[in-house]
PDB file of N, CA and C in Angstrom:
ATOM      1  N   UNK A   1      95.210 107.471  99.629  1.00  0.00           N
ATOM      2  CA  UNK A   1      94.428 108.672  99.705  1.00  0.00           C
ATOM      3  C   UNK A   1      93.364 108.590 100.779  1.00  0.00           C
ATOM      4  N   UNK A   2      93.300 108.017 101.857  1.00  0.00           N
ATOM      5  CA  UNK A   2      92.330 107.500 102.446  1.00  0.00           C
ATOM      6  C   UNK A   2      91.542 106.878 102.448  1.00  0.00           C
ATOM      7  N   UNK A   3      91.175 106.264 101.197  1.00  0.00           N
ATOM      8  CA  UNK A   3      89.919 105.287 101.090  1.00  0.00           C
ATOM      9  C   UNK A   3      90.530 103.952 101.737  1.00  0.00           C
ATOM     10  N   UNK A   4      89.294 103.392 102.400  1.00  0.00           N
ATOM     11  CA  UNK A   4      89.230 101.900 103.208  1.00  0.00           C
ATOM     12  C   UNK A   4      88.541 101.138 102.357  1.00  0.00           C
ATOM     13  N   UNK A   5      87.263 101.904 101.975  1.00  0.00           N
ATOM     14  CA  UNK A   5      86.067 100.916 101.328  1.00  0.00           C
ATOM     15  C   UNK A   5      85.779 101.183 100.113  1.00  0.00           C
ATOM     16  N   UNK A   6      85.629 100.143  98.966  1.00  0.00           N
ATOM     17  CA  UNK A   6      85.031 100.728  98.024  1.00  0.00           C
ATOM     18  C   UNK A   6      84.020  99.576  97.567  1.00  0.00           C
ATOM     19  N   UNK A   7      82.196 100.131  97.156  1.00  0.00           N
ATOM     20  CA  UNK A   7      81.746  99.063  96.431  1.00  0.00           C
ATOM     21  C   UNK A   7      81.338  98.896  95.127  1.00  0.00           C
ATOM     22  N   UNK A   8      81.773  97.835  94.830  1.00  0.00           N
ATOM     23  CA  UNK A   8      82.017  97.555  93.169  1.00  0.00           C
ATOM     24  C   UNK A   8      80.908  96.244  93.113  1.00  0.00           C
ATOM     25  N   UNK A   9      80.442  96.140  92.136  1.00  0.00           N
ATOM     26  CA  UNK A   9      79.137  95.372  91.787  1.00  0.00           C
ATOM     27  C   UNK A   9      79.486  94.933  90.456  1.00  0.00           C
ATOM     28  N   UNK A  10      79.501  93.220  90.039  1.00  0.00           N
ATOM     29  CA  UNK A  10      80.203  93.056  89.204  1.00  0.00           C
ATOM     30  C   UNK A  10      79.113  91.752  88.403  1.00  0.00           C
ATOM     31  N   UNK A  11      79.038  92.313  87.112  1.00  0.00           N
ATOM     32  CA  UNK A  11      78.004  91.411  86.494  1.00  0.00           C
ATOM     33  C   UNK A  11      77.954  89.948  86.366  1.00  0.00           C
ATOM     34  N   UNK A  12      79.239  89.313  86.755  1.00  0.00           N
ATOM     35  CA  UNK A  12      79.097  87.948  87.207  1.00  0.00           C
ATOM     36  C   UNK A  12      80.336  87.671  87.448  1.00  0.00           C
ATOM     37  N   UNK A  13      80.803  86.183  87.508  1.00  0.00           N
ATOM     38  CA  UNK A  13      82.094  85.606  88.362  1.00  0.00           C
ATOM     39  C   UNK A  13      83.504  86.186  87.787  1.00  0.00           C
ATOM     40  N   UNK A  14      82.775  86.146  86.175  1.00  0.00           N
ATOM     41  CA  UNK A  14      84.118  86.563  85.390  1.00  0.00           C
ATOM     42  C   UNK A  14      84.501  88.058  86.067  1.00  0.00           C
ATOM     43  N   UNK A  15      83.692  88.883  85.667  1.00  0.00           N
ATOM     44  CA  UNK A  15      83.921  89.873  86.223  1.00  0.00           C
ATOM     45  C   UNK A  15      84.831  90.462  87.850  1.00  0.00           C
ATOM     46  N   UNK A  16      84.121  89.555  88.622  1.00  0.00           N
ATOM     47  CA  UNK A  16      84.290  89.399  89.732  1.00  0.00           C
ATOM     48  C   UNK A  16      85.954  89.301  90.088  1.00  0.00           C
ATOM     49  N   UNK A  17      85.992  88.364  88.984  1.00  0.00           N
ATOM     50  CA  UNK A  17      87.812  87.789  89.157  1.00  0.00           C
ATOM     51  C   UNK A  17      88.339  88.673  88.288  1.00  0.00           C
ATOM     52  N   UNK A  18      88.071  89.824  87.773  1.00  0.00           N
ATOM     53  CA  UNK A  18      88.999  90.541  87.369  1.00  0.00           C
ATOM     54  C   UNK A  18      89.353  91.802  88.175  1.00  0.00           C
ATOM     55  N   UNK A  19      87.999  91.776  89.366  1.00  0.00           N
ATOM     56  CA  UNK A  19      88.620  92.454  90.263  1.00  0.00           C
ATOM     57  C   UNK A  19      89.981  92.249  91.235  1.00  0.00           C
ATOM     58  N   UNK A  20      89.235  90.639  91.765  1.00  0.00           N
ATOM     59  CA  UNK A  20      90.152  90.365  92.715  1.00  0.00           C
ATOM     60  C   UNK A  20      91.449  90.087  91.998  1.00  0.00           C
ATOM     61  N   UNK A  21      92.037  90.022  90.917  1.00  0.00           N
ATOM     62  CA  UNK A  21      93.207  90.050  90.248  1.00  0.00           C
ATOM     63  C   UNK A  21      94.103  91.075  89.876  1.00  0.00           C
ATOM     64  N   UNK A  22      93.298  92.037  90.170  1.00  0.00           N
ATOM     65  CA  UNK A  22      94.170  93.612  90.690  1.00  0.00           C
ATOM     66  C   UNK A  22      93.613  94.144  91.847  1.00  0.00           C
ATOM     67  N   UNK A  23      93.190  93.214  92.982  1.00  0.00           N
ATOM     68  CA  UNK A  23      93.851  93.523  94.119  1.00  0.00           C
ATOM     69  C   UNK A  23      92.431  93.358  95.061  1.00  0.00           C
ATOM     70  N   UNK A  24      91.350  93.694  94.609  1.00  0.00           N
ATOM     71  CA  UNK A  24      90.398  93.670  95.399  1.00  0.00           C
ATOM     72  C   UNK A  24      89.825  92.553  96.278  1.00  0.00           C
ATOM     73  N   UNK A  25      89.371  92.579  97.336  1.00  0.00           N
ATOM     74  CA  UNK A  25      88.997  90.993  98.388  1.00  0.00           C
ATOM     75  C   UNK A  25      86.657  91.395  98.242  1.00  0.00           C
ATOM     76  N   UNK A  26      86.676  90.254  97.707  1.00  0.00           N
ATOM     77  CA  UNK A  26      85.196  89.553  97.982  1.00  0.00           C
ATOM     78  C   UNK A  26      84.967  89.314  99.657  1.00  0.00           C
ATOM     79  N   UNK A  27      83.976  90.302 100.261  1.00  0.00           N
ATOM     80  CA  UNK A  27      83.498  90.507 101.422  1.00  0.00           C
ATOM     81  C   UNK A  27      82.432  90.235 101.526  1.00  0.00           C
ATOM     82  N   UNK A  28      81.285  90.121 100.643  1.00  0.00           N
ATOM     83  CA  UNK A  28      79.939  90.187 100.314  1.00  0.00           C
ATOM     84  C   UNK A  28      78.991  90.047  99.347  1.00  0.00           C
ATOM     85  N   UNK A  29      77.874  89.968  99.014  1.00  0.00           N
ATOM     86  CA  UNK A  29      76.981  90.114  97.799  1.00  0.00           C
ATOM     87  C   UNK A  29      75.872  91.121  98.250  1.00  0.00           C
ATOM     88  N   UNK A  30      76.125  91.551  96.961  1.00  0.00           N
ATOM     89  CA  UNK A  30      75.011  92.640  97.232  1.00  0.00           C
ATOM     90  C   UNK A  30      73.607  92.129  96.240  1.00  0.00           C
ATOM     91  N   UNK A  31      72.791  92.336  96.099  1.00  0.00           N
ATOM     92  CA  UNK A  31      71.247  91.681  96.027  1.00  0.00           C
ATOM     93  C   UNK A  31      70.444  92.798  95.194  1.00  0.00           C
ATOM     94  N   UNK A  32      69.920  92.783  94.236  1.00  0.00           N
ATOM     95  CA  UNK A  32      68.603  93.714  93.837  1.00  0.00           C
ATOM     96  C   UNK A  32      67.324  93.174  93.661  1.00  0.00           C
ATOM     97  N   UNK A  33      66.324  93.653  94.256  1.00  0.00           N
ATOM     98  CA  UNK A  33      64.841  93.335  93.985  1.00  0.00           C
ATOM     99  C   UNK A  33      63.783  94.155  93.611  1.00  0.00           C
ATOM    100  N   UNK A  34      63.026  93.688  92.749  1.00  0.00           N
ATOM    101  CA  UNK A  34      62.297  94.862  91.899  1.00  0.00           C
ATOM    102  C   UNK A  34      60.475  93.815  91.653  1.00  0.00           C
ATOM    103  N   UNK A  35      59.579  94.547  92.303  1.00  0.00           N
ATOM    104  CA  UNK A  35      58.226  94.297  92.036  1.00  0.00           C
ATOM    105  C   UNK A  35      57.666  93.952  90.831  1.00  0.00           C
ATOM    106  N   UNK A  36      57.590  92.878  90.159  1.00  0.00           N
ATOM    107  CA  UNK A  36      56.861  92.454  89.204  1.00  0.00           C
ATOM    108  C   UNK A  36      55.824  92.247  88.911  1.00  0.00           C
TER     109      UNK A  36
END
């Protein structure tokens, strides 16, 4: 359908590998920071 990119944010490794196990490739980390 045209999509190239999609980003998915995944609460930890497990997670992570259930992406890449239907198909998705680890390109990056994405980061959050919040003022305490």
């Amino acid at each position: 359908r045209g999509v190239r990119t999609v980003f998915l944010s995944a609460q930890d490794d497990a997670v992570a590998r259930v992406y890449e196990r239907v198909g998705f490739v680890r390109v990056g980390t994405a980061c959050i920071a919040e003022q305490g």
